[in-house]
PDB file of N, CA and C in Angstrom:
ATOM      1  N   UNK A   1      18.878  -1.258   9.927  1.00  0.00           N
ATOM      2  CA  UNK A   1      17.966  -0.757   8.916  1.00  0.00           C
ATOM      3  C   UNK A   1      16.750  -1.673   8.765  1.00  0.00           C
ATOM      4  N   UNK A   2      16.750  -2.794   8.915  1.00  0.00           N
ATOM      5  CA  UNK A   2      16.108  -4.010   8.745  1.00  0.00           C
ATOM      6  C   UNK A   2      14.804  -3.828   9.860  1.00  0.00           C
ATOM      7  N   UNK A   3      15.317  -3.278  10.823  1.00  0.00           N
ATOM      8  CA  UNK A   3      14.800  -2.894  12.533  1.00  0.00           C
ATOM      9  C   UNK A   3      12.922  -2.230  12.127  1.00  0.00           C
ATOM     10  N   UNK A   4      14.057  -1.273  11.519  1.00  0.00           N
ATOM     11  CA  UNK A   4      13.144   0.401  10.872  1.00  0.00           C
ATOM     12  C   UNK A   4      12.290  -0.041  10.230  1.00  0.00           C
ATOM     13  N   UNK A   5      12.356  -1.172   8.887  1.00  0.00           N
ATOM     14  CA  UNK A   5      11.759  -1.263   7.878  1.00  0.00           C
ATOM     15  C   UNK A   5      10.386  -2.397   8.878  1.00  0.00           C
ATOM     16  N   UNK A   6      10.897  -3.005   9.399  1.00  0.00           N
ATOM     17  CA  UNK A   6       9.601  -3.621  10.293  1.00  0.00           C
ATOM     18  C   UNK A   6       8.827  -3.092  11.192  1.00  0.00           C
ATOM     19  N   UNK A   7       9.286  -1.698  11.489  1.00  0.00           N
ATOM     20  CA  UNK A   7       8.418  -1.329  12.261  1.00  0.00           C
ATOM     21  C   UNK A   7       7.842  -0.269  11.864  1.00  0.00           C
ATOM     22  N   UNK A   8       8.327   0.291  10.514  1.00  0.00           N
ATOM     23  CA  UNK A   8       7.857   0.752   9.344  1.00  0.00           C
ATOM     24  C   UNK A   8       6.482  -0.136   9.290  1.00  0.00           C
ATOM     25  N   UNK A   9       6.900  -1.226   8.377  1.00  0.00           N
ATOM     26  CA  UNK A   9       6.037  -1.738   7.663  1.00  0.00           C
ATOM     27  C   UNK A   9       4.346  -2.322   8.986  1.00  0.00           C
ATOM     28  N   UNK A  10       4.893  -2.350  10.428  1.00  0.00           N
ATOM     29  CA  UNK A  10       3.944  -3.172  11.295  1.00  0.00           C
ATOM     30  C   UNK A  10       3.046  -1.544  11.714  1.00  0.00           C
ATOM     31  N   UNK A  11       3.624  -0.198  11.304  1.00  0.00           N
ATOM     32  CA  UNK A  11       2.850   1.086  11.209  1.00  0.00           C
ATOM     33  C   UNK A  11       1.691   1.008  10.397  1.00  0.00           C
ATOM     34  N   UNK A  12       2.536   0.695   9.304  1.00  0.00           N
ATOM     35  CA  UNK A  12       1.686   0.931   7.853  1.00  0.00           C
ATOM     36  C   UNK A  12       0.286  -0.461   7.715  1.00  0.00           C
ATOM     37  N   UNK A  13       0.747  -1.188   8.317  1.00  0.00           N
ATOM     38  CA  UNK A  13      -0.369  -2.718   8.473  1.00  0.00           C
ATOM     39  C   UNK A  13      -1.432  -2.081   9.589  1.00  0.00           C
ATOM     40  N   UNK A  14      -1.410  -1.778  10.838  1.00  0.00           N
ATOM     41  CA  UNK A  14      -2.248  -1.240  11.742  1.00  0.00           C
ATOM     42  C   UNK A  14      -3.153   0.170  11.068  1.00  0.00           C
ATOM     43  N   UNK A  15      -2.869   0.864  10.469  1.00  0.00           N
ATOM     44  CA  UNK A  15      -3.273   2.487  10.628  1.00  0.00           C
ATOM     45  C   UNK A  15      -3.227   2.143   9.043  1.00  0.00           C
ATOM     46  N   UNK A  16      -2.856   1.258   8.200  1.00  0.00           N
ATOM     47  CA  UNK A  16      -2.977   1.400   6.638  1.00  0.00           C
ATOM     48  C   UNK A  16      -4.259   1.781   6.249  1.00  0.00           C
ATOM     49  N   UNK A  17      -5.429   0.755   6.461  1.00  0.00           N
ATOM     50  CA  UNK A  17      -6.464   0.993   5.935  1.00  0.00           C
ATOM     51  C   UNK A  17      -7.014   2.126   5.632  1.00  0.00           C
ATOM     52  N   UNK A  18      -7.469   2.985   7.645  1.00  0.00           N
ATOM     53  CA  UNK A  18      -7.623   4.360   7.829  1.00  0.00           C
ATOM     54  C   UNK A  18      -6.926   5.185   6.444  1.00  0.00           C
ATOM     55  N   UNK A  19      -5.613   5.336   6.399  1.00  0.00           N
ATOM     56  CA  UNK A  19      -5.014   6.449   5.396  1.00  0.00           C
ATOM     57  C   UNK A  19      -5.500   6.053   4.471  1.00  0.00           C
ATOM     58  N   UNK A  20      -5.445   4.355   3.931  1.00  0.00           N
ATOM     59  CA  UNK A  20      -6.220   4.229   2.634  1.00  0.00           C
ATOM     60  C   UNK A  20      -7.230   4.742   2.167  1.00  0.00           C
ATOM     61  N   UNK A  21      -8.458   4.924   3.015  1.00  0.00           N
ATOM     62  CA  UNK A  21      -9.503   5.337   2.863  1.00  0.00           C
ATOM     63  C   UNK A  21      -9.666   7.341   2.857  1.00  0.00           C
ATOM     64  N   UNK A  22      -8.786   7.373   3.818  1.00  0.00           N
ATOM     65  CA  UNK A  22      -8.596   8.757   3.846  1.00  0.00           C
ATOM     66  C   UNK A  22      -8.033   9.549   2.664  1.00  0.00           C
ATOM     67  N   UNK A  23      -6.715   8.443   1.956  1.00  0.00           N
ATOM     68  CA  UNK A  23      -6.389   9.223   0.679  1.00  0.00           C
ATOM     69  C   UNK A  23      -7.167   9.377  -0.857  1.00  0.00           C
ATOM     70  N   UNK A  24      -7.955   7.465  -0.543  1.00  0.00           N
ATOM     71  CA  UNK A  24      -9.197   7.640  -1.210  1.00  0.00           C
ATOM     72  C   UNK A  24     -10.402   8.911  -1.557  1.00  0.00           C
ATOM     73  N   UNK A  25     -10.460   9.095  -0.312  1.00  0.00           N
ATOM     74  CA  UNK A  25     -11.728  10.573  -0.615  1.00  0.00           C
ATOM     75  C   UNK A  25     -10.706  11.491  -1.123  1.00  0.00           C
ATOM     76  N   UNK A  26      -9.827  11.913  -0.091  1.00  0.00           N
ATOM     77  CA  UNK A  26      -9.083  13.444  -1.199  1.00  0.00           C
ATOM     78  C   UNK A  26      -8.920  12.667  -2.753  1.00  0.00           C
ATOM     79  N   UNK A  27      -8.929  11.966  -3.141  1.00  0.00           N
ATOM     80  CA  UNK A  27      -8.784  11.895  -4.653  1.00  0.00           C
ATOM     81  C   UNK A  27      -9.711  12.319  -5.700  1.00  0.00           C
ATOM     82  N   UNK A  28     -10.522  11.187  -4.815  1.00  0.00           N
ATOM     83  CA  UNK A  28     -12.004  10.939  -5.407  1.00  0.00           C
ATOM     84  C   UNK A  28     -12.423  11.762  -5.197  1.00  0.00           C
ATOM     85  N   UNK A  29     -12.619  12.711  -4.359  1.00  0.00           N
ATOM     86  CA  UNK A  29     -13.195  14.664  -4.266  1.00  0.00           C
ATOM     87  C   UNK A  29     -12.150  15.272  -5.571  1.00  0.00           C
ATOM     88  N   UNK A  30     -11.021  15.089  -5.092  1.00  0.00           N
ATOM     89  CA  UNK A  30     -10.036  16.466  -6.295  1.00  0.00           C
ATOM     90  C   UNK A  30     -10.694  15.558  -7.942  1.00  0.00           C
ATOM     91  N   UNK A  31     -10.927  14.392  -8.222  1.00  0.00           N
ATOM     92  CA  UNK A  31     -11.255  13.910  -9.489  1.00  0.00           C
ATOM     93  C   UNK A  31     -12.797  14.244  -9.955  1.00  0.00           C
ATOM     94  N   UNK A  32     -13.557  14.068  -8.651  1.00  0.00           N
ATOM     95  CA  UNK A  32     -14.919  14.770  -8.795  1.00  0.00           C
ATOM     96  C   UNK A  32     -15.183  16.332  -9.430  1.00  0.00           C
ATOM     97  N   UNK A  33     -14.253  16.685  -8.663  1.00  0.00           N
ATOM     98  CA  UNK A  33     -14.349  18.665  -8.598  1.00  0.00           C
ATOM     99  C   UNK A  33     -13.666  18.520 -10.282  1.00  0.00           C
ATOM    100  N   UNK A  34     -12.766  17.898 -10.295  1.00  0.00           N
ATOM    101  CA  UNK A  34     -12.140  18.191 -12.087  1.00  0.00           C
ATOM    102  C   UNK A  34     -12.647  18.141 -13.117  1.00  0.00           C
ATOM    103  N   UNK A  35     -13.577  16.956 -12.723  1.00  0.00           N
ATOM    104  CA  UNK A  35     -14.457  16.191 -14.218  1.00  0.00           C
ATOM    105  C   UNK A  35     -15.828  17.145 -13.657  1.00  0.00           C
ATOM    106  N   UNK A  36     -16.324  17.644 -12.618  1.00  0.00           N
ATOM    107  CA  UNK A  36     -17.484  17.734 -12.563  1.00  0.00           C
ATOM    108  C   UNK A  36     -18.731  16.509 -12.251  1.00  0.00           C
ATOM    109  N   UNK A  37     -18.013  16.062 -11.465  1.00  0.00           N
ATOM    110  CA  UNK A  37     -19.345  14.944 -11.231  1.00  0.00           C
ATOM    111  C   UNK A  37     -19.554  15.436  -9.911  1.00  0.00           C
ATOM    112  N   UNK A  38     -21.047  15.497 -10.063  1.00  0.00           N
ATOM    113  CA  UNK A  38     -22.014  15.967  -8.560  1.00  0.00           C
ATOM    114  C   UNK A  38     -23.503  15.098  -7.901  1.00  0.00           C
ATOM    115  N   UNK A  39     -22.991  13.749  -9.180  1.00  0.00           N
ATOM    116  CA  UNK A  39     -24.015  12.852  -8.001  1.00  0.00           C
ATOM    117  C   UNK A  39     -23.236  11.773  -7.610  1.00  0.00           C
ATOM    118  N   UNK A  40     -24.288  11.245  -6.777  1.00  0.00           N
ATOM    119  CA  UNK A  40     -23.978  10.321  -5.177  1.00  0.00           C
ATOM    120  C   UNK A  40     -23.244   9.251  -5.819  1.00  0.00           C
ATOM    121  N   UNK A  41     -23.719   8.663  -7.018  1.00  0.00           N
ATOM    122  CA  UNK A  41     -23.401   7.336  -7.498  1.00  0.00           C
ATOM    123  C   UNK A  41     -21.983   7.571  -8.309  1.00  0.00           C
ATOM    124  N   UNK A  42     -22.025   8.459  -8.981  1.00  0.00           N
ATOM    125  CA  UNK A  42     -20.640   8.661  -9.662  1.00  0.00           C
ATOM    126  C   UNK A  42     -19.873   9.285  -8.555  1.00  0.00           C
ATOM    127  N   UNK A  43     -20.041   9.709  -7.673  1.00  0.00           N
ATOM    128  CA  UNK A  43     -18.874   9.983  -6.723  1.00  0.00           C
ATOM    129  C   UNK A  43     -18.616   8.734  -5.976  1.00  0.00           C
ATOM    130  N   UNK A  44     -19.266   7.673  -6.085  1.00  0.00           N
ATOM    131  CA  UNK A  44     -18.882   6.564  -4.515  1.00  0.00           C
ATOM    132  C   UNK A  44     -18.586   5.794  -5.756  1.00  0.00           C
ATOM    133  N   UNK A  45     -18.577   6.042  -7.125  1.00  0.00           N
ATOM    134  CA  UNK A  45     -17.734   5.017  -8.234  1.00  0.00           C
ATOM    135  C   UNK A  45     -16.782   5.799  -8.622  1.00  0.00           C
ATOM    136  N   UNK A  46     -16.143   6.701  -8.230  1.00  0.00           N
ATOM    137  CA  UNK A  46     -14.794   7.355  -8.267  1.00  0.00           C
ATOM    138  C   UNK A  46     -13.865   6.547  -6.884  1.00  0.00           C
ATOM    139  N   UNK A  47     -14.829   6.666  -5.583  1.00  0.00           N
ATOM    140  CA  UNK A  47     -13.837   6.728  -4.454  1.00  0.00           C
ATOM    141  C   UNK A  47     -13.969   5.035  -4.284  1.00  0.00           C
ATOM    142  N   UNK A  48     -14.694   4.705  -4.580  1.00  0.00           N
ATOM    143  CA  UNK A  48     -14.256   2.727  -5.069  1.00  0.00           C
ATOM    144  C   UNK A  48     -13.431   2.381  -5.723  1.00  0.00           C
ATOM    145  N   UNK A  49     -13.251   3.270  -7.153  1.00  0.00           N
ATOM    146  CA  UNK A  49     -11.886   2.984  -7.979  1.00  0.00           C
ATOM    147  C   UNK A  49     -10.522   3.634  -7.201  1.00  0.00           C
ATOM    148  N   UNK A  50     -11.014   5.048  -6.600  1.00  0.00           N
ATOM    149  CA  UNK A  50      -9.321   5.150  -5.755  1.00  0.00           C
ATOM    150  C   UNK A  50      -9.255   4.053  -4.540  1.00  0.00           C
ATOM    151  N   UNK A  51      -9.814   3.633  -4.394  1.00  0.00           N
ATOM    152  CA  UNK A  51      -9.782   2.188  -3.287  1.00  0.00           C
ATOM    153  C   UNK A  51      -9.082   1.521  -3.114  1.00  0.00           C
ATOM    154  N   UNK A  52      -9.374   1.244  -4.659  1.00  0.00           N
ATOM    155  CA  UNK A  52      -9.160  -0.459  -4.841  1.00  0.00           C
ATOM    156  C   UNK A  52      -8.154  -0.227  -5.471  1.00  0.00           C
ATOM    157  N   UNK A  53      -7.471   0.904  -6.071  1.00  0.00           N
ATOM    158  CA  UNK A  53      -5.929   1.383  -6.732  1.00  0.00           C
ATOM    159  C   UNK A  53      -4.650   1.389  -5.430  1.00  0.00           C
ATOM    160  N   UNK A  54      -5.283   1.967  -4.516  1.00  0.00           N
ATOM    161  CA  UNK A  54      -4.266   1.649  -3.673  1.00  0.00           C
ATOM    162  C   UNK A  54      -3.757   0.927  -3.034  1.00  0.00           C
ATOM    163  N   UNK A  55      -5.146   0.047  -2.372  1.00  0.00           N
ATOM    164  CA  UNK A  55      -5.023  -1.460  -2.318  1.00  0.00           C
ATOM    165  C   UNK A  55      -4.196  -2.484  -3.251  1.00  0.00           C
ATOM    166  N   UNK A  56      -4.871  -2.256  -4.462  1.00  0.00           N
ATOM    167  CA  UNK A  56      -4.082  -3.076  -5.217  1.00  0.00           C
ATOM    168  C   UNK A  56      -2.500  -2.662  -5.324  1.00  0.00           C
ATOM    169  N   UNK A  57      -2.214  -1.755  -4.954  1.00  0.00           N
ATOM    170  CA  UNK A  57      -0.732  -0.849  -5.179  1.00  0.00           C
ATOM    171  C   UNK A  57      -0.297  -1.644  -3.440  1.00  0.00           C
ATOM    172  N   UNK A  58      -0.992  -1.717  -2.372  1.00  0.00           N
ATOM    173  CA  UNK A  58      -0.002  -2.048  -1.181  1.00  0.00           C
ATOM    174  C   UNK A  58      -0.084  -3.413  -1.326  1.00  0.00           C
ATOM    175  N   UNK A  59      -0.684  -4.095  -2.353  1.00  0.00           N
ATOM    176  CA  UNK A  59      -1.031  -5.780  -1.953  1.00  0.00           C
ATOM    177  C   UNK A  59       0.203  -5.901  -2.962  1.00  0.00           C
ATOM    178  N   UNK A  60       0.851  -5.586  -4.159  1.00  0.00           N
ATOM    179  CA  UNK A  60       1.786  -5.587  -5.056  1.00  0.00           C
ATOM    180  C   UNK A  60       3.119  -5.398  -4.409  1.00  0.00           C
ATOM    181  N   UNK A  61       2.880  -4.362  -3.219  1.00  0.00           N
ATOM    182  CA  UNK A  61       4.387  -4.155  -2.816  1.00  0.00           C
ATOM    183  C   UNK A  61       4.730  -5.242  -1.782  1.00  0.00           C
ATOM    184  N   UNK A  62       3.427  -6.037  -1.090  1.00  0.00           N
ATOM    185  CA  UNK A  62       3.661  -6.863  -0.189  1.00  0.00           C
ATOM    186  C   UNK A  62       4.041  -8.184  -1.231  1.00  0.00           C
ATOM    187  N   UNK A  63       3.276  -8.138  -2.202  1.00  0.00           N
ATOM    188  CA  UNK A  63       3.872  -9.444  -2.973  1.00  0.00           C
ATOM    189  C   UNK A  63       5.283  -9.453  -3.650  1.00  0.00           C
ATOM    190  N   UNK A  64       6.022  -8.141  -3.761  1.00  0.00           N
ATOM    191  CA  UNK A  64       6.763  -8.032  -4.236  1.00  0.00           C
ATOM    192  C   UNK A  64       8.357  -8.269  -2.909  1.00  0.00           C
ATOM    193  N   UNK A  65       7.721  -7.975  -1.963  1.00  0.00           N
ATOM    194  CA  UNK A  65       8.583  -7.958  -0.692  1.00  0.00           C
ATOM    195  C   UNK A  65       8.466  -9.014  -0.339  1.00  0.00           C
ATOM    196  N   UNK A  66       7.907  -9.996  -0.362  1.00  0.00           N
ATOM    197  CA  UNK A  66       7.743 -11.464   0.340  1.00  0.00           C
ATOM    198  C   UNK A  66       8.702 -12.096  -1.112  1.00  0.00           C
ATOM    199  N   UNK A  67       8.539 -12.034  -2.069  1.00  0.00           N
ATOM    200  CA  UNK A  67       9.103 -12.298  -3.045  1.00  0.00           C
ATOM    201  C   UNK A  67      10.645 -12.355  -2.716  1.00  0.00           C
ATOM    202  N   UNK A  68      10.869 -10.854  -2.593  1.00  0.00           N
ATOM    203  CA  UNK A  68      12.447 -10.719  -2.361  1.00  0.00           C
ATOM    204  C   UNK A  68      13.022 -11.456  -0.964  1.00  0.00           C
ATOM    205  N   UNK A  69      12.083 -11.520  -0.223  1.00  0.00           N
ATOM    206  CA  UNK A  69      12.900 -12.048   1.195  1.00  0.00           C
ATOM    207  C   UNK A  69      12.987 -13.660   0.602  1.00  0.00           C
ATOM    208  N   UNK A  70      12.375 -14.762  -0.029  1.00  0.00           N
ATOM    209  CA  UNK A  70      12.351 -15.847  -0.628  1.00  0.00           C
ATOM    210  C   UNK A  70      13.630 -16.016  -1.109  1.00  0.00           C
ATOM    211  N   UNK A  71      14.223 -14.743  -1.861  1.00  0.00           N
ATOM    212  CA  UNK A  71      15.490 -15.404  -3.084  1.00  0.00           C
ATOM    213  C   UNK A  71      16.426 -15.400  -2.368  1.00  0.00           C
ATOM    214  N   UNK A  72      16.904 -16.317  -2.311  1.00  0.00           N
ATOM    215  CA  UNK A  72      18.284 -16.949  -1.883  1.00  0.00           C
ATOM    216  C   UNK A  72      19.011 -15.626  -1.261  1.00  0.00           C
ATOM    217  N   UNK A  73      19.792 -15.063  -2.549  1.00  0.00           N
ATOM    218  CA  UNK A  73      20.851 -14.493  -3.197  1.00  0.00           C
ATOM    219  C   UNK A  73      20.402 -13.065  -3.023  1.00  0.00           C
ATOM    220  N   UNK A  74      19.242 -12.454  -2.338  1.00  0.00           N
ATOM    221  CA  UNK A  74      19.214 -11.332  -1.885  1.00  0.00           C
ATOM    222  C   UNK A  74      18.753 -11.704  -0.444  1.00  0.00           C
ATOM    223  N   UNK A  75      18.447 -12.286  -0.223  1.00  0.00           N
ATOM    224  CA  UNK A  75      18.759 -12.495   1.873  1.00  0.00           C
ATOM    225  C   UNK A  75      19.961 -12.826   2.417  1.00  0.00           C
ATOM    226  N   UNK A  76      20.883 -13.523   1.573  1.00  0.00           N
ATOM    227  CA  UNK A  76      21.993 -13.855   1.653  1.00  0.00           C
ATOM    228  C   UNK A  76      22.690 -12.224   2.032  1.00  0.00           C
ATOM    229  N   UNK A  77      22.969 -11.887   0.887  1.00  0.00           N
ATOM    230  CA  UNK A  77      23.895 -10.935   0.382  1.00  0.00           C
ATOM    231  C   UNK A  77      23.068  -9.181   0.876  1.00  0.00           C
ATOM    232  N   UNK A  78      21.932  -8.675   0.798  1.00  0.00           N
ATOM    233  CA  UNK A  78      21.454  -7.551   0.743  1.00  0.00           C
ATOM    234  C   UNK A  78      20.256  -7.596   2.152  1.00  0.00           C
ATOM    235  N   UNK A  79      19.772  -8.452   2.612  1.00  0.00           N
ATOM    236  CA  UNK A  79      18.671  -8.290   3.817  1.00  0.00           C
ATOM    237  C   UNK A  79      19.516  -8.623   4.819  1.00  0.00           C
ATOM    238  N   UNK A  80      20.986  -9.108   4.796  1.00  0.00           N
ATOM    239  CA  UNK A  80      21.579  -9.215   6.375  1.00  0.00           C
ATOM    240  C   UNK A  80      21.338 -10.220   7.078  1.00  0.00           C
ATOM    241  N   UNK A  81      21.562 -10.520   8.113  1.00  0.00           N
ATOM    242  CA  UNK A  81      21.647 -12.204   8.835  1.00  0.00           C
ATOM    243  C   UNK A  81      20.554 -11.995   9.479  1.00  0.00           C
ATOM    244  N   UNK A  82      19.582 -11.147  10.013  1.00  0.00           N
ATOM    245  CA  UNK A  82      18.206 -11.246  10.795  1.00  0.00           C
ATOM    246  C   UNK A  82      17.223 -12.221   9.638  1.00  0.00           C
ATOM    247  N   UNK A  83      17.459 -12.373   8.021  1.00  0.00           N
ATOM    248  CA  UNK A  83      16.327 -13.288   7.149  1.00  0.00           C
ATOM    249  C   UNK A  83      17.140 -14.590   6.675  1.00  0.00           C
ATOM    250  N   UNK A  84      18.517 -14.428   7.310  1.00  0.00           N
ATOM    251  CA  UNK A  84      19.124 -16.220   7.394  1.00  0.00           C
ATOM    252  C   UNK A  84      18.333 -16.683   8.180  1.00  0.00           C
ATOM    253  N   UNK A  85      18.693 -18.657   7.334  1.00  0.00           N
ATOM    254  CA  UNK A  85      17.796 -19.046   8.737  1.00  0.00           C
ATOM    255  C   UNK A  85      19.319 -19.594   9.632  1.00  0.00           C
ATOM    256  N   UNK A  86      18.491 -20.008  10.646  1.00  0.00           N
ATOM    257  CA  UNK A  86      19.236 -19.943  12.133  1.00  0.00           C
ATOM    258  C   UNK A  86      19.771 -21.517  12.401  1.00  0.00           C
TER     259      UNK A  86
END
């Protein structure tokens, strides 16, 4: 499982940005079209704030995952002998 999740996660590091940006506009379009905003500047200050939300959302899960591989008592017991050390 451990296998998956790294080559999961070495997917999501290469090709992240791209989707980032890509899920950025569909937002920032569906939030545009809702509220009605139809100029240049309030639309590229919509799709800056979905940006930097998701970003900040994958930089949280990486801090939160480096976190867990650190504690003792969950590499021990729950990440399996590939995050013992050797």
């Amino acid at each position: 499982m451990n296998n998956y999740l790294a080559r999961l996660m070495r997917y999501w590091l290469c090709l992240g940005t791209l989707y980032d940006i890509a899920f950025a506009l569909i937002f920032s379009s569906v939030i545009a079209v809702l509220f009605q905003i139809f100029t240049l500047i309030g639309y590229l200050m919509i799709f800056a704030a979905c940006w930097f939300i998701i970003e900040f959302y994958w930089w949280l899960v990486n801090k939160f995952g480096t976190t867990l591989q650190r504690n003792r008592i969950i590499r021990k017991y729950f990440l399996g002998a590939q995050f013992k050390k050797r």
